[in-house]
Every structure is written in C-alpha cells, then in structure tokens.
C-alpha atoms as a PDB file:
ATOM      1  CA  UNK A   1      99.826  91.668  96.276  1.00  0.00           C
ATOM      2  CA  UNK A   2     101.515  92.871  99.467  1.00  0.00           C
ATOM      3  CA  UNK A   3     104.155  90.267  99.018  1.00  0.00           C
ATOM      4  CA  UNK A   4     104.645  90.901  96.026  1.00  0.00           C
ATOM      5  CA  UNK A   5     104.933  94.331  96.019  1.00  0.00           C
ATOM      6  CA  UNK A   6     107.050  94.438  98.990  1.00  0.00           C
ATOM      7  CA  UNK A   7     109.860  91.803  98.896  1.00  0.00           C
ATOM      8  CA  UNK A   8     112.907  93.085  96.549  1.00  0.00           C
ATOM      9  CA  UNK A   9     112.274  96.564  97.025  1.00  0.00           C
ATOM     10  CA  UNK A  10     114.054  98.576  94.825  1.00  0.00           C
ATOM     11  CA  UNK A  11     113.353  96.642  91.854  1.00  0.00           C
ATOM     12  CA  UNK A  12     110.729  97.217  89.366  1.00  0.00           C
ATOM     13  CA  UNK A  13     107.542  94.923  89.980  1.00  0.00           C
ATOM     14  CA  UNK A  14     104.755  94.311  87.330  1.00  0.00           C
ATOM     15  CA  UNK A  15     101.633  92.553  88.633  1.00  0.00           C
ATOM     16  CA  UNK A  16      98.357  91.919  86.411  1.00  0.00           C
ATOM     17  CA  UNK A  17      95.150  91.817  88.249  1.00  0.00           C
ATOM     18  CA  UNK A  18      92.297  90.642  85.394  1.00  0.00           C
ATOM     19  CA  UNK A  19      89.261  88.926  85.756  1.00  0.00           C
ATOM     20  CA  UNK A  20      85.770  89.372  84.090  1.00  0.00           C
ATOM     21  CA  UNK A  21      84.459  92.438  83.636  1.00  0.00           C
ATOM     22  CA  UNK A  22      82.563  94.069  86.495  1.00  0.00           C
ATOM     23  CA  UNK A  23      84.243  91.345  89.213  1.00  0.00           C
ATOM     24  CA  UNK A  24      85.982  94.500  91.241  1.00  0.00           C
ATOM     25  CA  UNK A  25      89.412  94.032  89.913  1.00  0.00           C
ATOM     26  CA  UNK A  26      89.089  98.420  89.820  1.00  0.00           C
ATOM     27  CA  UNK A  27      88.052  98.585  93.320  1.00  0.00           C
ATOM     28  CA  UNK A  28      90.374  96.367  94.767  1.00  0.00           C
ATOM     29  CA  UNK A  29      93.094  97.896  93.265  1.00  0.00           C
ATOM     30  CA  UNK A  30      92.135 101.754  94.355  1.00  0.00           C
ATOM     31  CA  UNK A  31      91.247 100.204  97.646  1.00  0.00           C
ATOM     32  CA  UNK A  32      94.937  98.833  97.882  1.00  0.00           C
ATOM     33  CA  UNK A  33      96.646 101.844  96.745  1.00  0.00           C
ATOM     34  CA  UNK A  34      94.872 103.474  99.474  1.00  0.00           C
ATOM     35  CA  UNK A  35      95.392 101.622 102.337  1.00  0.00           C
ATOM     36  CA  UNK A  36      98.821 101.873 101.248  1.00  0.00           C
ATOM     37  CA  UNK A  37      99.054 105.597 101.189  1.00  0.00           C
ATOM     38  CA  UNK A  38      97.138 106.403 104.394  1.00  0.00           C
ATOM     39  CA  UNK A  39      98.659 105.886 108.190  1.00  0.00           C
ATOM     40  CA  UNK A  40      96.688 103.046 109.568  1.00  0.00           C
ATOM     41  CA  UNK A  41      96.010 104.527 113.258  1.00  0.00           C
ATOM     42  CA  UNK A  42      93.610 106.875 111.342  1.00  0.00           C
ATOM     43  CA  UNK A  43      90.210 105.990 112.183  1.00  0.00           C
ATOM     44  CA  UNK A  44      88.287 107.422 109.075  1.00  0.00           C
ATOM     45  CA  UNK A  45      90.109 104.305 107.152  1.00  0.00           C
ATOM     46  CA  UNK A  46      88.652 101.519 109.181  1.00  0.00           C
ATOM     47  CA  UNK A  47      87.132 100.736 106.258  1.00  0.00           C
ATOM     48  CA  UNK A  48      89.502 100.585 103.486  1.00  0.00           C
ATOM     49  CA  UNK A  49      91.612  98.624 106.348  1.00  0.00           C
ATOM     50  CA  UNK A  50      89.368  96.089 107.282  1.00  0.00           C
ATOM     51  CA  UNK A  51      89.143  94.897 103.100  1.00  0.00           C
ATOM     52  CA  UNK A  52      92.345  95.090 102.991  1.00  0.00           C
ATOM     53  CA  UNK A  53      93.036  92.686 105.723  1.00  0.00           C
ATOM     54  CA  UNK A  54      90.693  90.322 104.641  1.00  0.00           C
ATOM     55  CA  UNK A  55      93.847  89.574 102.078  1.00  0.00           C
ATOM     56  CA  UNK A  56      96.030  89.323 104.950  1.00  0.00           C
ATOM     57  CA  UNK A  57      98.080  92.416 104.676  1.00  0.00           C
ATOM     58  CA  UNK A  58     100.113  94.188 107.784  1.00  0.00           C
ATOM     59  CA  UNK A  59      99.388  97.187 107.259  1.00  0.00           C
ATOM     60  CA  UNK A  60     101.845  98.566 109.355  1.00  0.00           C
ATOM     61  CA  UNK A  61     104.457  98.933 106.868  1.00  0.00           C
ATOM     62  CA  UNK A  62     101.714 100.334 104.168  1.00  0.00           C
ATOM     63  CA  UNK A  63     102.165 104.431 105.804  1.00  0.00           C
ATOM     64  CA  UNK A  64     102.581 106.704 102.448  1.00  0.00           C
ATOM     65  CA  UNK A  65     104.278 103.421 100.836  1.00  0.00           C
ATOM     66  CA  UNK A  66     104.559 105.425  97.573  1.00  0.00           C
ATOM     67  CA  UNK A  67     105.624 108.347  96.639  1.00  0.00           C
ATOM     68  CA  UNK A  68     103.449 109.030  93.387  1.00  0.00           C
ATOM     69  CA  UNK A  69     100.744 107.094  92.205  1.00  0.00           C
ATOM     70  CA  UNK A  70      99.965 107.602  88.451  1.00  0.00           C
ATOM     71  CA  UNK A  71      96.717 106.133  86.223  1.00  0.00           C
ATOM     72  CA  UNK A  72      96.965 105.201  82.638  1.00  0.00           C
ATOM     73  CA  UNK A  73      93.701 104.679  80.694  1.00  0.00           C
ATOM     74  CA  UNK A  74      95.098 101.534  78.651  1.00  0.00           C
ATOM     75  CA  UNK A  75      91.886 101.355  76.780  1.00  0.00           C
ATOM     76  CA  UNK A  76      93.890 102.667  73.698  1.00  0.00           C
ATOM     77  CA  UNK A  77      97.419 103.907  72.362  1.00  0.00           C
ATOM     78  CA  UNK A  78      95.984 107.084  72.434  1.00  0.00           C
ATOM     79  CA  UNK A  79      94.309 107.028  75.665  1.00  0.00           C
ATOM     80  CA  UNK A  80      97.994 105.955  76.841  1.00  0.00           C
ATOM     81  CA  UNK A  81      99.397 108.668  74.994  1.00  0.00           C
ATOM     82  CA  UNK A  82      97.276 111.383  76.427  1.00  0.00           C
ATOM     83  CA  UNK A  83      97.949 110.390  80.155  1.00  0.00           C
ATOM     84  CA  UNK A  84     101.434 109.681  79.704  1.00  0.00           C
ATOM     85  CA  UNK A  85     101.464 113.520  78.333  1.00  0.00           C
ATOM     86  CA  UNK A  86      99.342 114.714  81.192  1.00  0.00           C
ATOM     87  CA  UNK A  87     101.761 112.991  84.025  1.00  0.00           C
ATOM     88  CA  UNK A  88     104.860 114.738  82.436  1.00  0.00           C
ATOM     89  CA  UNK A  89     102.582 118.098  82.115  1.00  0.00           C
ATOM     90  CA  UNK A  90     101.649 117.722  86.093  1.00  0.00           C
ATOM     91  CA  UNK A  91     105.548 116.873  86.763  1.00  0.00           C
ATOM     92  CA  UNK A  92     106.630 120.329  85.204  1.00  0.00           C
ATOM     93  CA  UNK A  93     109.087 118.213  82.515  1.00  0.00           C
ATOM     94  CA  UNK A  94     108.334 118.453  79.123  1.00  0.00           C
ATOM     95  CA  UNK A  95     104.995 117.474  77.243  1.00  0.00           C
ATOM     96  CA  UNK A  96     106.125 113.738  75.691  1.00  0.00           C
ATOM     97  CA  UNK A  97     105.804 110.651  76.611  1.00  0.00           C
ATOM     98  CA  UNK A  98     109.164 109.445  76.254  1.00  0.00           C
ATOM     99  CA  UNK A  99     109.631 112.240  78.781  1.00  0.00           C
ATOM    100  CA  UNK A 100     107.064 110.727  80.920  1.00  0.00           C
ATOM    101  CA  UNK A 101     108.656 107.127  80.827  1.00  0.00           C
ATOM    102  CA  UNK A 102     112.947 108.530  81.146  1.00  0.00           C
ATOM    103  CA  UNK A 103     111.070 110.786  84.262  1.00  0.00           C
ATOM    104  CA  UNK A 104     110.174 107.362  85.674  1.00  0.00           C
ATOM    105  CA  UNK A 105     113.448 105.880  84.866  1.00  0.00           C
ATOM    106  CA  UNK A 106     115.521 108.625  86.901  1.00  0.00           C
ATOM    107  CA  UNK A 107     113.257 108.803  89.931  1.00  0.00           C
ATOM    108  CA  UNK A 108     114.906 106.694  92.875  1.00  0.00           C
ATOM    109  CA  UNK A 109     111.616 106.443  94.788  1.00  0.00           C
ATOM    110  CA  UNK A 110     108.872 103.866  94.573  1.00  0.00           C
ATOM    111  CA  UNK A 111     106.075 104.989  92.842  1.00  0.00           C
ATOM    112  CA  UNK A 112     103.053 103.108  91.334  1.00  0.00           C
ATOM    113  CA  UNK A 113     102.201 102.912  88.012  1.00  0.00           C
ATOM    114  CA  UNK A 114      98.473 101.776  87.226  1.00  0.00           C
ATOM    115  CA  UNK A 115      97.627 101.007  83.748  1.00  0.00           C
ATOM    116  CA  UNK A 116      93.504 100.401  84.113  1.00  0.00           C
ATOM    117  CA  UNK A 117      91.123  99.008  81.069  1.00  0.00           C
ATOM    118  CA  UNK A 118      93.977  96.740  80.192  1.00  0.00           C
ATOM    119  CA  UNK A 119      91.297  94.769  77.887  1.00  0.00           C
ATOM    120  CA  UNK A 120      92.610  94.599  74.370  1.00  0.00           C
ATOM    121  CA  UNK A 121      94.999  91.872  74.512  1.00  0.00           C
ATOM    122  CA  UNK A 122      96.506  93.182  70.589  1.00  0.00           C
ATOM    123  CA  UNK A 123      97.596  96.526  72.412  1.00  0.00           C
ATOM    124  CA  UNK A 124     100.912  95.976  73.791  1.00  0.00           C
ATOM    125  CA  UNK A 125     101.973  97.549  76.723  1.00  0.00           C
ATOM    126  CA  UNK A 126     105.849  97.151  76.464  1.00  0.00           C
ATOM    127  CA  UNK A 127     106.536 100.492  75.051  1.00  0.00           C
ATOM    128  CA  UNK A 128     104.555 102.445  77.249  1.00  0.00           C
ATOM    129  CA  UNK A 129     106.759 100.460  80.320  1.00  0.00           C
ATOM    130  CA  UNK A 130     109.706 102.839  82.500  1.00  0.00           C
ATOM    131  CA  UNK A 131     112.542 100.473  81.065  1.00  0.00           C
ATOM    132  CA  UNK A 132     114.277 100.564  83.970  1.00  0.00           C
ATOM    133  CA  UNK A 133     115.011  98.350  87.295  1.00  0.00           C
ATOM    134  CA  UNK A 134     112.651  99.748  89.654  1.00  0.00           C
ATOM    135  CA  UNK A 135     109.365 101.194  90.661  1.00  0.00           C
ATOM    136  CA  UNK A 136     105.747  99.219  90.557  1.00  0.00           C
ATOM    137  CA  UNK A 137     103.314  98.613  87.866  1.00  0.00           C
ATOM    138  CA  UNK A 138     100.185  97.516  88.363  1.00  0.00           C
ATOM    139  CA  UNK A 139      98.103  96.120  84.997  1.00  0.00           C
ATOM    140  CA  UNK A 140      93.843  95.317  84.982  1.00  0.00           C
ATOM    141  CA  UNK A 141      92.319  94.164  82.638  1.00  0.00           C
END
C-alpha cells in the first residue's frame, strides 16, 4: 500500500483491499491509517509499527501523512448518504452530499477517504467518488 499510496503524490489514488469476510482486511487498514498519522519515535506505537513493518513500510515518511481521514459505511446508498452528510456537517459546509464530494474536490491536501463494508458488488461506488485529480481512497470489501 505504501507504494502505492505514496508515489505520484498529488494525484488521486483508489486502492481496494477485499478478501473473505473476517480475514482482517478492517484491521489492517485502521492499523495503516494509523501508523500513518502518528510520529514514529513515539514509543506507545511500537505496536501498530512493528505490523506495519512486517509489510515493509519506512515509516519515516508516514508522520501525520494525512490531513483528514474520513469513513464511509458502504454497506448501502443510504448508509453512504448519511456519512457523506455527517462529514460535510463536521466540516461546517452545508448538509449534502454533493457538498461533501465538491468539499473534497477543492481541498489541496491529501486526505483519505475509506469506504468500509464494500460487499455488495451491485452498489456502485462511482457517484459517491471526489471527481477530481487528487486525494486517496481506500475501498474493503
């Protein structure tokens, strides 16, 4: 994930972590977004740094990597709906989720999008997708 996530920065990067259900694919994920947000001289993460190496990351570039991260329930359109609407609530811009995805569009930082319970392969995620050049998405399934 690291090189995927970290080559071309500046544009936007969608990367689909799936598996069976119950394999970890969650914990992984929340595991990486930590390591990436945390500075890694700070002992109460030897933890979360020592899984994360076992994937071979240098973690010396990881130090508050993002500057928002943002779950999505993707179990449903409306679950979608709802969070979209509560990220543009907890942004202070208006209650939509159009407003949610053109908020993502403007910002000139990289932040992390994490759609989770990506499972119903008929949903389609496109819509719900900042259509713009940058920023990181991260799908499980």
């Amino acid at each position: 994930m690291r090189k995927y996530f970290f080559n071309d920065l500046g544009m936007q990067h969608v990367f689909v972590l799936y598996g069976l259900g119950g394999a970890g694919k969650s914990q992984i994920a929340f595991k990486f977004v930590n390591a990436c947000q945390v500075d890694p001289q700070d002992p109460r993460y030897n933890h979360i740094l020592s899984l994360i190496c076992i994937f071979a990351l240098d973690l010396r570039s990881y130090r508050s990597r993002f500057s928002g991260v943002f779950y999505v329930d993707a179990s449903t359109k409306e679950t979608i709906s709802a969070d979209l609407i509560n990220i543009a609530l907890s942004q202070g811009i208006c209650d939509s989720e159009k407003a949610t995805l053109d908020w993502f569009s403007r910002q000139r930082e990289e932040w992390l999008l994490v759609f989770d319970n990506a499972d119903n392969p008929t949903l389609n995620l496109r819509p719900y997708l900042p259509s713009c050049s940058h920023g990181i998405i991260l799908i499980m399934s």
